[in-house]
Every structure is written in structure tokens, then in C-alpha cells.
PDB file of N, CA and C in Angstrom:
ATOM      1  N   UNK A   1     -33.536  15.565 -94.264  1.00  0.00           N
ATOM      2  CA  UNK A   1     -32.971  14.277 -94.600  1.00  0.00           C
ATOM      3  C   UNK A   1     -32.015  14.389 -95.785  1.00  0.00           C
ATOM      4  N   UNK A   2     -32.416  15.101 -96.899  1.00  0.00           N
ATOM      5  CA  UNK A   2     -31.538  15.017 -98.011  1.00  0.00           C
ATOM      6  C   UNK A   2     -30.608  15.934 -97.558  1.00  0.00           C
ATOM      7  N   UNK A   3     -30.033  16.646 -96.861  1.00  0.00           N
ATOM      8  CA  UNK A   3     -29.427  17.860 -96.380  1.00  0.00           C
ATOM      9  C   UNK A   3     -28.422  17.167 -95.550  1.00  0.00           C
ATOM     10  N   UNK A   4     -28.893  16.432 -94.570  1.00  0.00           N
ATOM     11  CA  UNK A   4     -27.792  15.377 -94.096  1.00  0.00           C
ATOM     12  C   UNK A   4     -27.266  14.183 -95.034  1.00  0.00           C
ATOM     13  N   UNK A   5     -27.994  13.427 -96.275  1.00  0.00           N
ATOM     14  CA  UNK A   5     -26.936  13.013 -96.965  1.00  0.00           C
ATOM     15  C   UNK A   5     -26.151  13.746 -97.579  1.00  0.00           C
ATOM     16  N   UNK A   6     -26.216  14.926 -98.139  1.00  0.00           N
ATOM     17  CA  UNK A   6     -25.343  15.880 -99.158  1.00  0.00           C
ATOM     18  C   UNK A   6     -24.107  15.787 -98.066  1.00  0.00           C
ATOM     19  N   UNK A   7     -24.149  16.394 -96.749  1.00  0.00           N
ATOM     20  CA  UNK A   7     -23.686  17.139 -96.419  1.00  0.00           C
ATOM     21  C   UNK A   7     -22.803  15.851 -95.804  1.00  0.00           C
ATOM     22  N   UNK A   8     -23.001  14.065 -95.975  1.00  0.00           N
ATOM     23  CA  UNK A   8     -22.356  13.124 -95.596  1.00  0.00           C
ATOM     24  C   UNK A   8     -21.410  12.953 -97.154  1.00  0.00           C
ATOM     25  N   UNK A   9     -21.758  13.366 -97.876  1.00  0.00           N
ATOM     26  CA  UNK A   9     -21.478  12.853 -99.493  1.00  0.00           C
ATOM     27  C   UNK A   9     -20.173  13.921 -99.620  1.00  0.00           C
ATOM     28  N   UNK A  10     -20.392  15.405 -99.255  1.00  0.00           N
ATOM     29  CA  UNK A  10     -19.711  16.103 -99.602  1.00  0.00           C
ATOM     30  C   UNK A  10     -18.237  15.678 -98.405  1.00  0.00           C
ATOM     31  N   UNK A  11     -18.240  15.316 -97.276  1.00  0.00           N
ATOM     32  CA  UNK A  11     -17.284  15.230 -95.970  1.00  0.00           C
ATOM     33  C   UNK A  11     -16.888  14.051 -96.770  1.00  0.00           C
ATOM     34  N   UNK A  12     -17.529  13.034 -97.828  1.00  0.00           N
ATOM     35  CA  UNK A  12     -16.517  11.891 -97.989  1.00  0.00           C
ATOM     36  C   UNK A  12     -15.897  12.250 -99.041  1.00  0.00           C
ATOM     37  N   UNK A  13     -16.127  13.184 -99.718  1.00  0.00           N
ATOM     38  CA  UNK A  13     -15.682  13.513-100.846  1.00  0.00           C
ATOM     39  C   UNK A  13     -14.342  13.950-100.767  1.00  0.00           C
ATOM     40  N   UNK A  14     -14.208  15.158 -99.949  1.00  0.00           N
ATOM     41  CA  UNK A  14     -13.054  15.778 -99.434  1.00  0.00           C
ATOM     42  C   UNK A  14     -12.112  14.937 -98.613  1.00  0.00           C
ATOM     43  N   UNK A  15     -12.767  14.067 -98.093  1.00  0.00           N
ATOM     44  CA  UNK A  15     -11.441  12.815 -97.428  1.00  0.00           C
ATOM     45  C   UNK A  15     -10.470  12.699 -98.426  1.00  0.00           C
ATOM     46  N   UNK A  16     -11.844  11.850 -99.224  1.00  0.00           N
ATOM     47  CA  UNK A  16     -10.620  10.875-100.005  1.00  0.00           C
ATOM     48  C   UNK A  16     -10.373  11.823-101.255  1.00  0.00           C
ATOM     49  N   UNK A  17     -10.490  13.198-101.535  1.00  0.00           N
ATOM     50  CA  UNK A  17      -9.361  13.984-102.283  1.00  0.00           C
ATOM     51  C   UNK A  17      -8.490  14.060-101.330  1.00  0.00           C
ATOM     52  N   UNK A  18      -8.558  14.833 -99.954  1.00  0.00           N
ATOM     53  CA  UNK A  18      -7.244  14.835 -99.283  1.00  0.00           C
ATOM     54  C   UNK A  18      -6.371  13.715 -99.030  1.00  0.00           C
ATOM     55  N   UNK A  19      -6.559  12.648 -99.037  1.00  0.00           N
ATOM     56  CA  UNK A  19      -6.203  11.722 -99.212  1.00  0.00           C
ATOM     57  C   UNK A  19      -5.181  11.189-100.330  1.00  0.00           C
ATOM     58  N   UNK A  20      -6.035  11.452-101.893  1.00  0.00           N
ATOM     59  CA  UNK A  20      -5.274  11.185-102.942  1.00  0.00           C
ATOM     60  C   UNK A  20      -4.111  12.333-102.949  1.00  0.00           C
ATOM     61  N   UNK A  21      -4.444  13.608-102.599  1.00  0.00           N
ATOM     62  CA  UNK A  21      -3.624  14.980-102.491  1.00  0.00           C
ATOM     63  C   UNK A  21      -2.108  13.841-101.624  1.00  0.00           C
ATOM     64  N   UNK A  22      -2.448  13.486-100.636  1.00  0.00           N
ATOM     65  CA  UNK A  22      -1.487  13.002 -99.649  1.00  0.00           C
ATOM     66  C   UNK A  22      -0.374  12.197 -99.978  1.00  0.00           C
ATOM     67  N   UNK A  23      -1.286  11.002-101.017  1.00  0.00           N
ATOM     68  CA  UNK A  23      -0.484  10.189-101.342  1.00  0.00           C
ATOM     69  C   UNK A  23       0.152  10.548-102.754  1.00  0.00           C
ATOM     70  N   UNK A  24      -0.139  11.905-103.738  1.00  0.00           N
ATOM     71  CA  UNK A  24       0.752  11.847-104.754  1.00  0.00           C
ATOM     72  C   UNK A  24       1.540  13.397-104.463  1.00  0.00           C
ATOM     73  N   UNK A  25       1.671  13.782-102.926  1.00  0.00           N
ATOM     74  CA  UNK A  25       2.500  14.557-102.300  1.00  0.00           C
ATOM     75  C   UNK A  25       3.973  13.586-102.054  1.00  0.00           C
ATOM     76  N   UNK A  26       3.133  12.474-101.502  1.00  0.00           N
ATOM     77  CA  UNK A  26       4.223  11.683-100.908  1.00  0.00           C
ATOM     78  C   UNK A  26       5.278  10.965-102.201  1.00  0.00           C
ATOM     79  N   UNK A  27       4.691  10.512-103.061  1.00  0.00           N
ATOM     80  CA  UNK A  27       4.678   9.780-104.404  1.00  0.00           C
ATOM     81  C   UNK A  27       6.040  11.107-104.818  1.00  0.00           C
ATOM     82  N   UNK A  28       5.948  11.968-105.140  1.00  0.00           N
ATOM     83  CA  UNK A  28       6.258  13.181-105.682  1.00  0.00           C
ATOM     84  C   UNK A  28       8.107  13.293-105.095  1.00  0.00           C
ATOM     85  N   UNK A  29       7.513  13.310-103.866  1.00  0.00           N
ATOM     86  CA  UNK A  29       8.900  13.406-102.561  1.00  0.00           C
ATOM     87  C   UNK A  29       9.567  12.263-102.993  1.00  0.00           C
ATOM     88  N   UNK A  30       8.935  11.165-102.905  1.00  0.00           N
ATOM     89  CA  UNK A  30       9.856  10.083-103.497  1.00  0.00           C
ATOM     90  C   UNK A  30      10.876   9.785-104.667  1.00  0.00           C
ATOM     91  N   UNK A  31       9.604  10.581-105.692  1.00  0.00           N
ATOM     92  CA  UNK A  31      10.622  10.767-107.235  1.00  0.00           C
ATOM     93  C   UNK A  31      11.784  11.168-107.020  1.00  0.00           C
ATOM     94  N   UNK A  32      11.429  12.352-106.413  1.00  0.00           N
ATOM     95  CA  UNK A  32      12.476  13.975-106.331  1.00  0.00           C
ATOM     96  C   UNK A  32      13.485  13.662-105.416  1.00  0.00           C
ATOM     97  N   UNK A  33      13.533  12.767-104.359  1.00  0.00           N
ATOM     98  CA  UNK A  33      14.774  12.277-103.848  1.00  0.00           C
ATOM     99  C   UNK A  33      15.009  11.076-104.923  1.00  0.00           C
ATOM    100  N   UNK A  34      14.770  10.675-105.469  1.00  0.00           N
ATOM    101  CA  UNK A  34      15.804   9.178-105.790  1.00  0.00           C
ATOM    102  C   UNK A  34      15.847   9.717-107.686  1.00  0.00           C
ATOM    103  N   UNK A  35      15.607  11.056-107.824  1.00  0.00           N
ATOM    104  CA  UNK A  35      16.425  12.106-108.826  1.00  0.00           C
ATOM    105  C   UNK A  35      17.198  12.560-108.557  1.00  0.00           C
ATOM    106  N   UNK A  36      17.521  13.046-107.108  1.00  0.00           N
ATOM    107  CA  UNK A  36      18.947  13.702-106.645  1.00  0.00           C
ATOM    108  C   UNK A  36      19.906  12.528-105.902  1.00  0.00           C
ATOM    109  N   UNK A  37      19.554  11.074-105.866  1.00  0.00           N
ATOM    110  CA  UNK A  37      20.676  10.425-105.577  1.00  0.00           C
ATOM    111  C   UNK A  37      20.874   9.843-107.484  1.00  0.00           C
ATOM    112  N   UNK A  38      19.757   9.675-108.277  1.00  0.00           N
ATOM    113  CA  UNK A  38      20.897   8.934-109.458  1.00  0.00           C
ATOM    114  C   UNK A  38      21.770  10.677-109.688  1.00  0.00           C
ATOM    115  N   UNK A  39      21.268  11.562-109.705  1.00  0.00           N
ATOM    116  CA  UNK A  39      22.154  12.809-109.832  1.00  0.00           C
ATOM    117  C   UNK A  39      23.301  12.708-109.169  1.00  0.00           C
ATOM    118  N   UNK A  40      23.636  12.240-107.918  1.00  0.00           N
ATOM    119  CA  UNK A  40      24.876  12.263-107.158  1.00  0.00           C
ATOM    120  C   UNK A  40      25.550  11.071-107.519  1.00  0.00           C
ATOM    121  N   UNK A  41      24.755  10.234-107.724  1.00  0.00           N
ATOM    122  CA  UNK A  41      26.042   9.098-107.914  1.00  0.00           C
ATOM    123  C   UNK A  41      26.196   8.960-109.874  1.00  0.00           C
ATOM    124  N   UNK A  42      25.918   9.732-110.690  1.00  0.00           N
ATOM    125  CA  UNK A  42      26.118  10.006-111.543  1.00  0.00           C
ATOM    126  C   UNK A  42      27.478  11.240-111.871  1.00  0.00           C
ATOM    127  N   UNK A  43      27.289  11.728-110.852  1.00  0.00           N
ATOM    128  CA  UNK A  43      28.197  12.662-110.336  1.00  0.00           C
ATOM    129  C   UNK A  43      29.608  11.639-110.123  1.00  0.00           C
ATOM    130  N   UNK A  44      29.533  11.378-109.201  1.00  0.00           N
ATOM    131  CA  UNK A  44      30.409  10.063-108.152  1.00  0.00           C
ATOM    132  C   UNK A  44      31.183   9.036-109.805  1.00  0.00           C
ATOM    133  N   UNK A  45      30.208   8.953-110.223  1.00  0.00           N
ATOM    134  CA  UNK A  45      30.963   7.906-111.194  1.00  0.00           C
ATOM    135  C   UNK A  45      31.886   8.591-112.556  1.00  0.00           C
ATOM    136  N   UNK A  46      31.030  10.004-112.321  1.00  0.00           N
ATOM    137  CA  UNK A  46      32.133  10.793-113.427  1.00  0.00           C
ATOM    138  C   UNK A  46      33.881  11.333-112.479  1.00  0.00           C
ATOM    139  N   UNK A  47      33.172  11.807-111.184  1.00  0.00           N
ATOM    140  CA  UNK A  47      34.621  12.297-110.783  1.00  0.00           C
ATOM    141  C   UNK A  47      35.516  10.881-110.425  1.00  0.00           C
ATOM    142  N   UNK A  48      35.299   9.732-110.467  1.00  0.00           N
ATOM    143  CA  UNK A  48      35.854   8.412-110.086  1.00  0.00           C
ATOM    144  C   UNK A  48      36.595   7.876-111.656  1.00  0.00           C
ATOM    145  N   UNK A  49      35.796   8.206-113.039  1.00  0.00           N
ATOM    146  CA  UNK A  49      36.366   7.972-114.119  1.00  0.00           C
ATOM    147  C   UNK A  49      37.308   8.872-114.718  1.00  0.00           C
ATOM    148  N   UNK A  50      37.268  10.344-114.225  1.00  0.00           N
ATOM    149  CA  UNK A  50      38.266  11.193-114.512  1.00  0.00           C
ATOM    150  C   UNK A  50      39.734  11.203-113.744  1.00  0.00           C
ATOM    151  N   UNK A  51      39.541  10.372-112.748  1.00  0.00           N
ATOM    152  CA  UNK A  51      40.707   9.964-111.922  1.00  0.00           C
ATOM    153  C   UNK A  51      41.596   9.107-112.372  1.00  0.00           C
TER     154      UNK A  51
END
């Protein structure tokens, strides 16, 4: 009996880390693109003012 809760405790455990893993994978991707668009249009507004 205690062997089947551990072993229910430990399978929920690992969800919801893979889980949090998932969502600050995703979180991460998000930063890191909308760092390389203010990068480009930071870009964009210097070669537009040197004109």
C-alpha cells in the first residue's frame, strides 16, 4: 500500500516538473525572439536615421 502511494507521489511529481521545465522552455523562446526583433528594428531605425 505505501509502495503504491510513493510510487503515485513520485509520477506526480515528475509531471508537474516536466511541466514547469515546458513552460519556462517556452517562456525563454519567447524572450529570445522578441530580443532579436527589438535588435532588428533597433537596427532598422539606425540605418533609416543615417540616411
Amino acid at each position: 500500500m505505501q509502495t503504491s502511494i510513493l510510487r503515485i507521489l513520485v509520477i506526480a511529481t515528475l509531471a508537474l516538473a516536466t511541466t514547469a521545465c515546458a513552460n519556462t522552455i517556452r517562456g525563454l523562446g519567447r524572450d529570445t525572439a522578441n530580443t532579436v526583433n527589438a535588435t532588428q528594428n533597433a537596427g532598422e531605425d539606425i540605418a533609416e536615421a543615417a540616411d
